[in-house]
N, C-alpha and C. Protein backbone atom coordinates (compact mmCIF):
# COMPACT_ATOMS: atom_id res chain seq x y z
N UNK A 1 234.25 37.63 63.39
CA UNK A 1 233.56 36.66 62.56
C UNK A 1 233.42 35.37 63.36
N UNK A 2 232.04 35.07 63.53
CA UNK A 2 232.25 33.66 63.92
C UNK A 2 231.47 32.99 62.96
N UNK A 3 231.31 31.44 63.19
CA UNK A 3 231.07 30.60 62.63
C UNK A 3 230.09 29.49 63.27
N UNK A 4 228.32 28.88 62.30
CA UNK A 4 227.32 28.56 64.01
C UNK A 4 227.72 26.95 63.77
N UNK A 5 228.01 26.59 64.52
CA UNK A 5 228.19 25.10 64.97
C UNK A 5 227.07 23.85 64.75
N UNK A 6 225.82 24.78 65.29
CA UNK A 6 224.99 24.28 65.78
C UNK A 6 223.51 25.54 66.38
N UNK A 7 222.68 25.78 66.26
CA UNK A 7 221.51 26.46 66.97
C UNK A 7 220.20 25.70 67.38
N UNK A 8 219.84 25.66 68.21
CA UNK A 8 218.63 25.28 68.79
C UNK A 8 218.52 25.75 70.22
N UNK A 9 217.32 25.24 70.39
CA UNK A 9 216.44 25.67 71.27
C UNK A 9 216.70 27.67 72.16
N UNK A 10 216.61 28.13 71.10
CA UNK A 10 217.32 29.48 71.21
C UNK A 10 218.63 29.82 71.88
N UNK A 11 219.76 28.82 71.25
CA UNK A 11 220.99 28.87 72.01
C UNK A 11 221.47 28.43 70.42
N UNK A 12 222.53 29.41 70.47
CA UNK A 12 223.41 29.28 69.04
C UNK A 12 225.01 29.03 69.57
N UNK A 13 225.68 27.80 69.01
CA UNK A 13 226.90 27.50 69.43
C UNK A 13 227.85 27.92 68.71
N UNK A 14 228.98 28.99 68.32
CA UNK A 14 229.44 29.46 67.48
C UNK A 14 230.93 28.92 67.99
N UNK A 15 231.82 28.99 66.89
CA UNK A 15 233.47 29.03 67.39
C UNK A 15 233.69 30.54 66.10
N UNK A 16 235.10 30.92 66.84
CA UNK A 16 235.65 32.33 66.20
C UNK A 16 237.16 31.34 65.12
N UNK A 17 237.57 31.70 64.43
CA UNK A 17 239.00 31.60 63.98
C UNK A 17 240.13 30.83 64.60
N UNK A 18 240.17 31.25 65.87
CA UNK A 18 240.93 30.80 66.36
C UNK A 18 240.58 29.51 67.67
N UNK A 19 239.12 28.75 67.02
CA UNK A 19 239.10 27.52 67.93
C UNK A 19 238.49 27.61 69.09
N UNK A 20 238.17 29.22 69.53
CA UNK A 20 237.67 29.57 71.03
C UNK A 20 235.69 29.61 70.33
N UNK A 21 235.21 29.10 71.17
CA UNK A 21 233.71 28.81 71.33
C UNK A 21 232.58 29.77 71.80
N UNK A 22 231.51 30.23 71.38
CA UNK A 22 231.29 31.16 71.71
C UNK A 22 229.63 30.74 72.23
N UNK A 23 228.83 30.75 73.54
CA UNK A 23 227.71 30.63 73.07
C UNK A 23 226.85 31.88 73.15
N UNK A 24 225.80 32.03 72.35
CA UNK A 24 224.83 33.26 71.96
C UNK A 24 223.15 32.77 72.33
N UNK A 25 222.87 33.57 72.30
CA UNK A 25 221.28 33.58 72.56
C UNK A 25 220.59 33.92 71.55
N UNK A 26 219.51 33.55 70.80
CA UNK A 26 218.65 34.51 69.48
C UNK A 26 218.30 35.24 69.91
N UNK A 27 218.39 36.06 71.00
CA UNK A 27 218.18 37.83 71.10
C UNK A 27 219.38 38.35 70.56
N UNK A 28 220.13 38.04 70.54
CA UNK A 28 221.67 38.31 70.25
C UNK A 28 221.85 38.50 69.02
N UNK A 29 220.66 37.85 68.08
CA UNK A 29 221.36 37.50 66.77
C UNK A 29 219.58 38.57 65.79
N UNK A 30 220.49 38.48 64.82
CA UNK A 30 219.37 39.10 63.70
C UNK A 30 218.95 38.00 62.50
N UNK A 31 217.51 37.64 62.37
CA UNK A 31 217.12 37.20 61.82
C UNK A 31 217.51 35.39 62.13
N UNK A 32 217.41 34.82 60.99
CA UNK A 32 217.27 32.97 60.50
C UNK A 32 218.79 32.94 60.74
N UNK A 33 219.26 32.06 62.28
CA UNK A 33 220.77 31.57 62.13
C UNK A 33 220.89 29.94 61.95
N UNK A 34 221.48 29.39 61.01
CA UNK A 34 221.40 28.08 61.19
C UNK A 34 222.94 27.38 60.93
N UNK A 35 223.24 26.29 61.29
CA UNK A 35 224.74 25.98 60.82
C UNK A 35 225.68 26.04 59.89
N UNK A 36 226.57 26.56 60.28
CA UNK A 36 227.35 26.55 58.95
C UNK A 36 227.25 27.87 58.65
N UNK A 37 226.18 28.86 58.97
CA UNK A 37 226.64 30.43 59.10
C UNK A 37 227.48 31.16 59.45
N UNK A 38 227.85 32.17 58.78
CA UNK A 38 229.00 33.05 59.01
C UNK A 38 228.40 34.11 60.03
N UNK A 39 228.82 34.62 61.02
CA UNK A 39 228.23 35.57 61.78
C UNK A 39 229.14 36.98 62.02
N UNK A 40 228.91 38.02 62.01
CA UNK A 40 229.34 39.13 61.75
C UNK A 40 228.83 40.35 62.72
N UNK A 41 228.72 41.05 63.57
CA UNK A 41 228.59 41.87 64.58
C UNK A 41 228.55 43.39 64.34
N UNK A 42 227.35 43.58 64.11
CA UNK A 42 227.28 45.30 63.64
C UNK A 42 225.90 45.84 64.63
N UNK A 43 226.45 46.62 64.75
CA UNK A 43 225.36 47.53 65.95
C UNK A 43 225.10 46.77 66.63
N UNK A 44 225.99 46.08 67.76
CA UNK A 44 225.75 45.12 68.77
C UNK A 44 225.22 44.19 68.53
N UNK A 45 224.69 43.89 67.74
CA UNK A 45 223.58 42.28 67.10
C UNK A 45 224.59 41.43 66.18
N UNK A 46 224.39 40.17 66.31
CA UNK A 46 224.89 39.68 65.13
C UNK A 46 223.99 39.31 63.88
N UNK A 47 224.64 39.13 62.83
CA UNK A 47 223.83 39.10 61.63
C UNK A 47 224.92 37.96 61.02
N UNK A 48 223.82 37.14 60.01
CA UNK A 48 224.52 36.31 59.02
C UNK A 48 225.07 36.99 57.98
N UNK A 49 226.21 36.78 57.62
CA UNK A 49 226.81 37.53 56.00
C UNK A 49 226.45 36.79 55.18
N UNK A 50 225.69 36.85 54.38
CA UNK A 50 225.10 35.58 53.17
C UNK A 50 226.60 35.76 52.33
N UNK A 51 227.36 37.01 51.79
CA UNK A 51 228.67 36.39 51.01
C UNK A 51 229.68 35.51 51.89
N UNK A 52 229.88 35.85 53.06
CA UNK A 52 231.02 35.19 54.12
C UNK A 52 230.40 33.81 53.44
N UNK A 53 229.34 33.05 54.17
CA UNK A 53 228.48 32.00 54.05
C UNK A 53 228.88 31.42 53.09
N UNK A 54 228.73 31.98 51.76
CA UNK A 54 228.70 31.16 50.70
C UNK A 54 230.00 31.24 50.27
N UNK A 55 231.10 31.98 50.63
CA UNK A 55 232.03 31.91 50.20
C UNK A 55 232.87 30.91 51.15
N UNK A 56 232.53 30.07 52.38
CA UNK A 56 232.85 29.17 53.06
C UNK A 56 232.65 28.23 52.78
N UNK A 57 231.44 27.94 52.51
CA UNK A 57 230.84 26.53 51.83
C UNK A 57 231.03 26.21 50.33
N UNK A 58 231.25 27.17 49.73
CA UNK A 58 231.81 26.82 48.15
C UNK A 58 233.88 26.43 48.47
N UNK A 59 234.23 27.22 49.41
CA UNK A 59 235.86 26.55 50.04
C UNK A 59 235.93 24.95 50.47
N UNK A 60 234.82 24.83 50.85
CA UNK A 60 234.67 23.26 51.83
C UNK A 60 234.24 22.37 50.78
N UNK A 61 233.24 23.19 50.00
CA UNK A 61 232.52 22.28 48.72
C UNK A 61 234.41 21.29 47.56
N UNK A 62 235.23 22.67 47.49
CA UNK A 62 236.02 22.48 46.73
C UNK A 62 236.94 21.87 47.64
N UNK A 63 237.21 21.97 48.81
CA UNK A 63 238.08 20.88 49.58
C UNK A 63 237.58 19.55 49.37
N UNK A 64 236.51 19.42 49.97
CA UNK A 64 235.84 17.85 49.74
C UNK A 64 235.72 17.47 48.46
N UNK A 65 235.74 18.65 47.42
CA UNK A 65 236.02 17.76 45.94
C UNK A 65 237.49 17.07 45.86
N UNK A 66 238.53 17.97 46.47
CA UNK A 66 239.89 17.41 46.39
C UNK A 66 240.58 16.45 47.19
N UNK A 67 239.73 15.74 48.00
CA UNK A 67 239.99 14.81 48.86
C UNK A 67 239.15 13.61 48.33
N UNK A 68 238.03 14.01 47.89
CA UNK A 68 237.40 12.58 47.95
C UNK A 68 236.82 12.65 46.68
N UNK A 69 237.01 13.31 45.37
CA UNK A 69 236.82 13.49 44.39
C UNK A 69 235.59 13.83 43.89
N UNK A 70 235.84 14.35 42.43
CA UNK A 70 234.69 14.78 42.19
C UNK A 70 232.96 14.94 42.28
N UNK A 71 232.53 13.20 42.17
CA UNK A 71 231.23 12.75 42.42
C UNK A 71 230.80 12.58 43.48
N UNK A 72 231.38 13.12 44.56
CA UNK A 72 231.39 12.79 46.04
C UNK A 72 230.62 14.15 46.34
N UNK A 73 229.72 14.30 47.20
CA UNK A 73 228.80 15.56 48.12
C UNK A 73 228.97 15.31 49.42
């Protein structure tokens, strides 16, 4: 599983779990990668997991509610 940092100019910047950095190419990847994607590796390609995804950003959504409170985005 990685995670995209950042993508442009057909260079996608990913980190894995454990902090190590990964960079990719959009041949590499399947379909629309944009930040904050979860990336996942099946039949040699990577692909976005739309549940990973949203189940990251609804974690971060509810961290940043508990730090800086509710009305805060």
């Amino acid at each position: 599983m990685l995670i995209v940092d950042r993508a442009e100019d057909g260079v996608i910047l990913t980190e894995n779990g454990r902090g190590e950095r990964l960079k990719l190419t959009a041949d590499m990847c399947e379909g629309e990668v944009k930040s904050g994607d979860v990336l996942i590796r099946r039949n040699g390609k990577y692909r976005v997991s739309r549940r990973l995804t949203d189940k990251r950003r609804q974690e971060l959504s509810q961290m940043q509610e508990r730090m800086f409170g509710r009305n805060q985005k």
